[in-house]
C-alpha atoms as a PDB file:
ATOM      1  CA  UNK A   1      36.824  -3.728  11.611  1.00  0.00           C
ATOM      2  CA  UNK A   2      38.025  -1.882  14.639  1.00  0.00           C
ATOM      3  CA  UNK A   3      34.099  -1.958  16.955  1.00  0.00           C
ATOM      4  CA  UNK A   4      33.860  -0.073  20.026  1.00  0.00           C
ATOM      5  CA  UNK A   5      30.774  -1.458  22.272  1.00  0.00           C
ATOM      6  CA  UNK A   6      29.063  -0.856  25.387  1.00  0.00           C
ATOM      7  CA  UNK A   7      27.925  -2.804  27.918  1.00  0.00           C
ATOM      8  CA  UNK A   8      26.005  -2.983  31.643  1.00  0.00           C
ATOM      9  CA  UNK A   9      24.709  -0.199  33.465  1.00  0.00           C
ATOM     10  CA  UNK A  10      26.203   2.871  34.859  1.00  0.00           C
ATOM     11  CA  UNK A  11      26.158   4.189  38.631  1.00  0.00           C
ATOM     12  CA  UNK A  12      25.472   7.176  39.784  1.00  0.00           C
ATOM     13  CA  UNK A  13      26.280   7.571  43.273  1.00  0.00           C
ATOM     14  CA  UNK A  14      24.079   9.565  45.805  1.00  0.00           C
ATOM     15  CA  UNK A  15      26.553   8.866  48.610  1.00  0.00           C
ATOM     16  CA  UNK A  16      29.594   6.509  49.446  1.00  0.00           C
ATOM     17  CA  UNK A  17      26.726   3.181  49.605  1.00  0.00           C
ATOM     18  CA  UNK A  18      23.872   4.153  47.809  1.00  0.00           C
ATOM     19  CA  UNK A  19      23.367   4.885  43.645  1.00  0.00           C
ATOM     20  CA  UNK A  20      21.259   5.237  40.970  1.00  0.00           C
ATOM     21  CA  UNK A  21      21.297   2.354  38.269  1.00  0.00           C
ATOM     22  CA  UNK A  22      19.261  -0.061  36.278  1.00  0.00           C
ATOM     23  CA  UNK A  23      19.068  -3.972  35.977  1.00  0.00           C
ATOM     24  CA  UNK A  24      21.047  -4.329  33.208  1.00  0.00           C
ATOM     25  CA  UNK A  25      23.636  -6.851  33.653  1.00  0.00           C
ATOM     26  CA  UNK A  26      25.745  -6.501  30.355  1.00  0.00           C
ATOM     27  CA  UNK A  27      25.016 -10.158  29.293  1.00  0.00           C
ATOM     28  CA  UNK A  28      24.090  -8.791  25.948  1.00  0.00           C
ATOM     29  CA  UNK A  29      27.011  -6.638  25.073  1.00  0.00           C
ATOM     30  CA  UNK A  30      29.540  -9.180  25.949  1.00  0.00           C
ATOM     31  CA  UNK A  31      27.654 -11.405  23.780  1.00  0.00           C
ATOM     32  CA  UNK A  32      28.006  -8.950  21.106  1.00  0.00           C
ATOM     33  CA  UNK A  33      31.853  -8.222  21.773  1.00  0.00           C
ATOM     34  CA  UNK A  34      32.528 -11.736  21.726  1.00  0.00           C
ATOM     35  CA  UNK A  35      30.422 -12.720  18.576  1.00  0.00           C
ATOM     36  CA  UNK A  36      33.164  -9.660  16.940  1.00  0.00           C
ATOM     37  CA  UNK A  37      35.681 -11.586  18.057  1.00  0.00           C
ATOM     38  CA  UNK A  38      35.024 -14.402  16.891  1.00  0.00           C
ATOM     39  CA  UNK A  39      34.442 -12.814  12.925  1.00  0.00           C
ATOM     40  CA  UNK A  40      38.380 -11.769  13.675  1.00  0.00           C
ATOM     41  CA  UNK A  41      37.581  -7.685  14.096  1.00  0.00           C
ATOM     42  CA  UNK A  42      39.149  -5.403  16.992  1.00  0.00           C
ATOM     43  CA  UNK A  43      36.994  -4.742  20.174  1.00  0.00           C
ATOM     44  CA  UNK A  44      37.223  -2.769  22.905  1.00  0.00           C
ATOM     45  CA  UNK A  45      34.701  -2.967  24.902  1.00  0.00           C
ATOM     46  CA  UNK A  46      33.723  -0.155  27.689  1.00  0.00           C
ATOM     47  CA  UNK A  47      31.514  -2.154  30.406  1.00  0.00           C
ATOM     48  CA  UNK A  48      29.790  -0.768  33.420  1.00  0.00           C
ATOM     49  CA  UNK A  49      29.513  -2.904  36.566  1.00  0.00           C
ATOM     50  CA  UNK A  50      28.777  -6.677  35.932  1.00  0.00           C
ATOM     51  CA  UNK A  51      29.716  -9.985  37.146  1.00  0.00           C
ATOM     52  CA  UNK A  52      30.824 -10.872  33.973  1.00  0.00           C
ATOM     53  CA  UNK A  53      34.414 -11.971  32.496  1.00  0.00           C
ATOM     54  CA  UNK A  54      35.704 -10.168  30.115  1.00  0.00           C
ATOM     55  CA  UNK A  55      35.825 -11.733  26.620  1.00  0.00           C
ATOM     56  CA  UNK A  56      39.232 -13.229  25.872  1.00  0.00           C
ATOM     57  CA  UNK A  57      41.045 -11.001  22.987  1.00  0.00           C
ATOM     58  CA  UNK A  58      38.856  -7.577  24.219  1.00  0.00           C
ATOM     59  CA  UNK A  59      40.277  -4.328  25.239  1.00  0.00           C
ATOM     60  CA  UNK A  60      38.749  -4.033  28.503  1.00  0.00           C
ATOM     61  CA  UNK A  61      37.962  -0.594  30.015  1.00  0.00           C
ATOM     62  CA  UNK A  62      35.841  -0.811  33.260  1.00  0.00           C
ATOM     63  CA  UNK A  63      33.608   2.149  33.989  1.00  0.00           C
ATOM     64  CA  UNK A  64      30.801   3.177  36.702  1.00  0.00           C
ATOM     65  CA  UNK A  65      29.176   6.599  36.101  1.00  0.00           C
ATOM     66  CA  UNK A  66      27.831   8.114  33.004  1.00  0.00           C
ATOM     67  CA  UNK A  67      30.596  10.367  32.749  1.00  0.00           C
ATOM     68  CA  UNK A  68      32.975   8.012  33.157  1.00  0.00           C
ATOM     69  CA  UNK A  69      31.753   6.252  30.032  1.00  0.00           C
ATOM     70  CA  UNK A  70      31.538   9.347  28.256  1.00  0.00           C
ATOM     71  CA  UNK A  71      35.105   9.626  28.604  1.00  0.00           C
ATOM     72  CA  UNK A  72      35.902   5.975  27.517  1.00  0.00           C
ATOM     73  CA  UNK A  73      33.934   6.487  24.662  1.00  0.00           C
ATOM     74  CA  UNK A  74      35.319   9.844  23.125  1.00  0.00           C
ATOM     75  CA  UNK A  75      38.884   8.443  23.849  1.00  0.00           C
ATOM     76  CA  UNK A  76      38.247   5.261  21.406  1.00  0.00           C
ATOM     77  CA  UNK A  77      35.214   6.703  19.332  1.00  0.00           C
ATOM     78  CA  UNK A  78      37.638   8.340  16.751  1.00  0.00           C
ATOM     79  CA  UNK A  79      40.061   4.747  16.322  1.00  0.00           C
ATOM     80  CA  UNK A  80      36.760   2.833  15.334  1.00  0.00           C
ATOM     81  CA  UNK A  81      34.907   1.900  12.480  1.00  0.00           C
ATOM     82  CA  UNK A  82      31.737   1.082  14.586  1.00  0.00           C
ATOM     83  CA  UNK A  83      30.472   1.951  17.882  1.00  0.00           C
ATOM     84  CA  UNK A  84      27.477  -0.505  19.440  1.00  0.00           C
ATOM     85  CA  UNK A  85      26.317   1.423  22.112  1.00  0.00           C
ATOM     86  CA  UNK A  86      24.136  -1.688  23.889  1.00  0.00           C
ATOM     87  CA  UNK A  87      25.357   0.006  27.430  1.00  0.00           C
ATOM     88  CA  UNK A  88      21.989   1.153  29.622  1.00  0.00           C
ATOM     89  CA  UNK A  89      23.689   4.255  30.325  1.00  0.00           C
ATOM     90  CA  UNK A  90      21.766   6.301  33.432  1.00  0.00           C
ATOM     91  CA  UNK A  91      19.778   9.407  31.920  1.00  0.00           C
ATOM     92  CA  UNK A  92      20.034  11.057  35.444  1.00  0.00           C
ATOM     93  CA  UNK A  93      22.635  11.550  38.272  1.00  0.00           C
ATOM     94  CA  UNK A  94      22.580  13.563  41.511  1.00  0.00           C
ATOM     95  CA  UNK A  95      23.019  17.186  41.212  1.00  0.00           C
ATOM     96  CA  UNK A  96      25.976  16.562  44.392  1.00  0.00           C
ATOM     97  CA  UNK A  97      27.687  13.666  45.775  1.00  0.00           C
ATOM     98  CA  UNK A  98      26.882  13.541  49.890  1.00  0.00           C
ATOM     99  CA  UNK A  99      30.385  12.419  50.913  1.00  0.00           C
ATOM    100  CA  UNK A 100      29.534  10.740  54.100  1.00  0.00           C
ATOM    101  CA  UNK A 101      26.886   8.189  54.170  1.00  0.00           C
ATOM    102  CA  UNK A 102      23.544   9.891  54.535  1.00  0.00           C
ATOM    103  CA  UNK A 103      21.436   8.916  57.848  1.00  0.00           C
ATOM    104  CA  UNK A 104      18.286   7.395  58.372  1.00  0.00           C
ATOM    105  CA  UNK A 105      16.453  10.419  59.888  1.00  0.00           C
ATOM    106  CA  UNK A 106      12.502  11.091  59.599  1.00  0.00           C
ATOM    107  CA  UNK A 107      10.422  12.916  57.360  1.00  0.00           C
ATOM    108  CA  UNK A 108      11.365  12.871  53.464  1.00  0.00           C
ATOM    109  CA  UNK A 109      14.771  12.807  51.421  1.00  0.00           C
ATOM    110  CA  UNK A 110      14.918  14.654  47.918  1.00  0.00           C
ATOM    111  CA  UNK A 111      17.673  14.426  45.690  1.00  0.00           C
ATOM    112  CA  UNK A 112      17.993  16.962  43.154  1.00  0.00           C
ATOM    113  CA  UNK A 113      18.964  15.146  39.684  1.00  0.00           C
ATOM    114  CA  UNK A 114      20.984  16.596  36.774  1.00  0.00           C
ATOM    115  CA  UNK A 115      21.117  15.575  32.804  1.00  0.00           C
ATOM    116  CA  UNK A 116      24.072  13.187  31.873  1.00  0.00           C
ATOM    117  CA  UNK A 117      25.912  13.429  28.883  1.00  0.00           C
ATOM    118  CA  UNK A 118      23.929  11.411  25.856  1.00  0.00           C
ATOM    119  CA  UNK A 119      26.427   9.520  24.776  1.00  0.00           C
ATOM    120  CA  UNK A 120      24.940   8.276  21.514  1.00  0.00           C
ATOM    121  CA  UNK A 121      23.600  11.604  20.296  1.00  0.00           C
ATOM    122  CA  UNK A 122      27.015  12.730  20.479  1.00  0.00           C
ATOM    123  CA  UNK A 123      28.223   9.750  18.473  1.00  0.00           C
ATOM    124  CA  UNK A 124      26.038  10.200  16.012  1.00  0.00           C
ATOM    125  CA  UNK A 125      26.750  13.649  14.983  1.00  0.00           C
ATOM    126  CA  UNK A 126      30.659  13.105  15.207  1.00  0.00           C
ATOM    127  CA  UNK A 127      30.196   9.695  13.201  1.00  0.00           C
ATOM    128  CA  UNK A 128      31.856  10.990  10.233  1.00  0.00           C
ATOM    129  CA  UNK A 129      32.125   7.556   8.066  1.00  0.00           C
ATOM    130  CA  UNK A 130      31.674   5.531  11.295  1.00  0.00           C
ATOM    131  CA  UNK A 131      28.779   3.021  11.316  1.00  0.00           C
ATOM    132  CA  UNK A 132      27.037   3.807  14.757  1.00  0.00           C
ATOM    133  CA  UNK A 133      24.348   1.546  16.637  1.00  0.00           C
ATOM    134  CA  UNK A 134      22.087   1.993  19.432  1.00  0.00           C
ATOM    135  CA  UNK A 135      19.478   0.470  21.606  1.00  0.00           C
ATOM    136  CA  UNK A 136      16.009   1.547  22.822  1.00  0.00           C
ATOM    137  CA  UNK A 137      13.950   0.398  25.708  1.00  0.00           C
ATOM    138  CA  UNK A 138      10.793   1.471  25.777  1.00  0.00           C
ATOM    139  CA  UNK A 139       7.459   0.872  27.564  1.00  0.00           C
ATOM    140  CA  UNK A 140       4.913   1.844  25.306  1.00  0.00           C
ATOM    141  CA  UNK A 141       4.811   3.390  21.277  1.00  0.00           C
ATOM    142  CA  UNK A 142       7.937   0.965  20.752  1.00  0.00           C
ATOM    143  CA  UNK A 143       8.305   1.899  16.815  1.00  0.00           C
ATOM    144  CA  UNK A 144       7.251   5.663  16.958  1.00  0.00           C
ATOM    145  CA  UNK A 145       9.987   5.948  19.918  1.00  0.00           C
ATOM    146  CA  UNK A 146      12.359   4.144  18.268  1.00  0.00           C
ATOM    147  CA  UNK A 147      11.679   5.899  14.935  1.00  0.00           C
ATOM    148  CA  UNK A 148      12.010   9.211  16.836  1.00  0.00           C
ATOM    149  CA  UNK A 149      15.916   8.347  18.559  1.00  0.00           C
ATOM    150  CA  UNK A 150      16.722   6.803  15.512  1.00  0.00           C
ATOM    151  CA  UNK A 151      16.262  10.628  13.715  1.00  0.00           C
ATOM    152  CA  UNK A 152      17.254  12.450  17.117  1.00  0.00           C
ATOM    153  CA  UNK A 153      20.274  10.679  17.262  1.00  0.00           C
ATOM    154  CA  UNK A 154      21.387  10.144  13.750  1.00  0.00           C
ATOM    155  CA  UNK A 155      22.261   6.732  14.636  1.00  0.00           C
ATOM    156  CA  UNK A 156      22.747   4.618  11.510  1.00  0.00           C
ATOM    157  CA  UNK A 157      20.358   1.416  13.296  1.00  0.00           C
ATOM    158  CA  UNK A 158      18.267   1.055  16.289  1.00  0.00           C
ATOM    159  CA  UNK A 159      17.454  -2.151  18.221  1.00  0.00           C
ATOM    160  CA  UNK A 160      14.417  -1.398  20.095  1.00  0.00           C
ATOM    161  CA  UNK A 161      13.010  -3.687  23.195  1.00  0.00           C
ATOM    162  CA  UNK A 162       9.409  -3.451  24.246  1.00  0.00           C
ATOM    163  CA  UNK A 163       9.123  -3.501  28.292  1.00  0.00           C
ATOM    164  CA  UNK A 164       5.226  -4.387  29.518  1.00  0.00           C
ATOM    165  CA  UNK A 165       3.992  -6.020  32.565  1.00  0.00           C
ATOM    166  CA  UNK A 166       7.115  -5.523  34.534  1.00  0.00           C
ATOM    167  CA  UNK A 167       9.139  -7.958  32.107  1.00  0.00           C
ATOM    168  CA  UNK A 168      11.813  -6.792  29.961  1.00  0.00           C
ATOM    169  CA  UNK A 169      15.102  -7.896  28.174  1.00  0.00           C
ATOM    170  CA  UNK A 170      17.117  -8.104  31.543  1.00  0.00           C
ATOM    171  CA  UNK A 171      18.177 -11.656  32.465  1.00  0.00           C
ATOM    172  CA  UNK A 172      16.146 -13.004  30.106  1.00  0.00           C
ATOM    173  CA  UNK A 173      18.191 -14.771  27.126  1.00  0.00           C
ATOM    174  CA  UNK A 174      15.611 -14.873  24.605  1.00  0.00           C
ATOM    175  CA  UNK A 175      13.940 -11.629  23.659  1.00  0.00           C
ATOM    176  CA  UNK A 176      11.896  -9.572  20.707  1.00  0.00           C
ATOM    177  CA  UNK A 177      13.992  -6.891  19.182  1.00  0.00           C
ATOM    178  CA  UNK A 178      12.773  -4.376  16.307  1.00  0.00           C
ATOM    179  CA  UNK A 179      15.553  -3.375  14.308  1.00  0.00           C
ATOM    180  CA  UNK A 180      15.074   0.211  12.769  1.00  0.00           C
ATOM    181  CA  UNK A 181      17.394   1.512  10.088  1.00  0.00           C
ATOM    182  CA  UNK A 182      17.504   4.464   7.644  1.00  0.00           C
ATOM    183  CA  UNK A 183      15.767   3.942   4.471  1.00  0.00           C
ATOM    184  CA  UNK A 184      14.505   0.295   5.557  1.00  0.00           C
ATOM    185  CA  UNK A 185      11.484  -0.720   6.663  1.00  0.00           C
ATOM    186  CA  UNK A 186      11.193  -2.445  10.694  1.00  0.00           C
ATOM    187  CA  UNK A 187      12.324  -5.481  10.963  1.00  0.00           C
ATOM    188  CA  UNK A 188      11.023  -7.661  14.136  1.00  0.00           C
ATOM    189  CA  UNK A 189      13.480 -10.585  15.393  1.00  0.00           C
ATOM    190  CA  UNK A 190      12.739 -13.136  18.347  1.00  0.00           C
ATOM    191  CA  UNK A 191      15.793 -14.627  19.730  1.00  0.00           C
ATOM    192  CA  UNK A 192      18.030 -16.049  22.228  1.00  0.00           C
ATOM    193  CA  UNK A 193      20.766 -13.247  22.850  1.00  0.00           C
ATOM    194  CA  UNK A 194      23.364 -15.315  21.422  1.00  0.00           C
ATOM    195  CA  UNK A 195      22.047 -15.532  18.206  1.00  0.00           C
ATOM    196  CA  UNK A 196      20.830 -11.743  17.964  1.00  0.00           C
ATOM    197  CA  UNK A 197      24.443 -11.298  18.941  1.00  0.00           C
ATOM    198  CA  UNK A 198      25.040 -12.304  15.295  1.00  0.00           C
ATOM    199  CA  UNK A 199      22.069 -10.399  13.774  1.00  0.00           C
ATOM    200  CA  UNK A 200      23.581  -6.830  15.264  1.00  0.00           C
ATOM    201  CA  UNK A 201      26.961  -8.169  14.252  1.00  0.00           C
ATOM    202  CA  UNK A 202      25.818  -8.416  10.304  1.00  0.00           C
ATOM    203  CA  UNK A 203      24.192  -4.898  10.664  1.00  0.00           C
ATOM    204  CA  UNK A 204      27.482  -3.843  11.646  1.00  0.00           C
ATOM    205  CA  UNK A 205      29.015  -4.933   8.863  1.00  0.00           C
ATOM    206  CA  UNK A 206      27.184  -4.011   6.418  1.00  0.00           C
ATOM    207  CA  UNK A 207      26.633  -0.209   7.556  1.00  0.00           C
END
């Protein structure tokens, strides 16, 4: 198979120092791009900002901003048979980009925010015969939210991660996952990251 996957977070920069982002640090998708590998299919693999090495044998195609990874995407969406869209892509960015570094003055600061692209939405109704698979985090309802993107999005399977009490799936390697597909009923896996590599992997596969 030809599998297109996402990884890390995106940046979306306020000025030239400062951004909005998340704590993803792409250990997950890697995993995932290099568990591919391994089963002999194609990968390229569109990563945000990590400290990571790229996976020996990957097309590598660095990114930082939401649209950047839009672009990626779109450019090697239609060459795939599968798109894993583990990336935590930033839902916001800043209306403008403040071109000098912005100065500590008193008072308040208020950034306007605009709507990125969703990336998976559009993936899933372009998908054609193309197997496509996201990822939820959520902080509360984690099956009726995940049920709900899984319909919104017409993704094909949904790996949903429950966030409470300030702890959640980043830097952590072994973590709860509910996968969600159409037609199935939930299924609840707790794993190290490696070997839910493999799980995601085998739902790839099989469509």
């Amino acid at each position: 198979m030809r599998i297109l996957i996402t990884a890390g977070p995106t940046r979306e920069f306020i000025d030239p120092v400062r951004y909005i982002s998340n704590s993803s640090t792409g250990y997950f998708g890697y995993r995932i791009a290099e568990e591919a590998l391994r089963r002999g299919h194609k990968v390229v693999l569109v990563s945000g900002p990590v400290s990571l090495a790229p996976p020996k044998g990957a097309a590598f195609v660095p990114v930082v901003s939401a649209l950047d990874m839009e672009k990626a995407v779109k450019k090697y969406f239609y060459k795939a048979d599968c798109l894993i869209m583990s990336a935590a892509v930033a839902d916001y960015r800043p209306e403008r980009f403040i071109r000098s570094k912005i100065k500590k003055r008193s008072g308040t600061l208020s950034v306007m925010l605009r709507r990125n692209p969703d990336i998976l939405s559009w993936a899933g109704k372009n998908k054609g015969k193309r197997t496509v698979i996201g990822f939820a985090l959520e902080t509360e309802k984690l099956a009726r939210n995940a049920l709900v993107k899984l319909r919104e999005k017409e993704a094909d399977c949904i790996f949903a991660v429950l966030m409470k009490k300030g702890r959640g799936p980043f830097g952590c390697n072994k973590i709860r996952v509910k996968c969600l597909k159409k037609g199935k009923r939930p299924e609840t896996v707790f794993s190290t990251k490696e070997k839910l590599a493999r799980f995601v992997l085998d739902n790839a596969e099989n469509g």
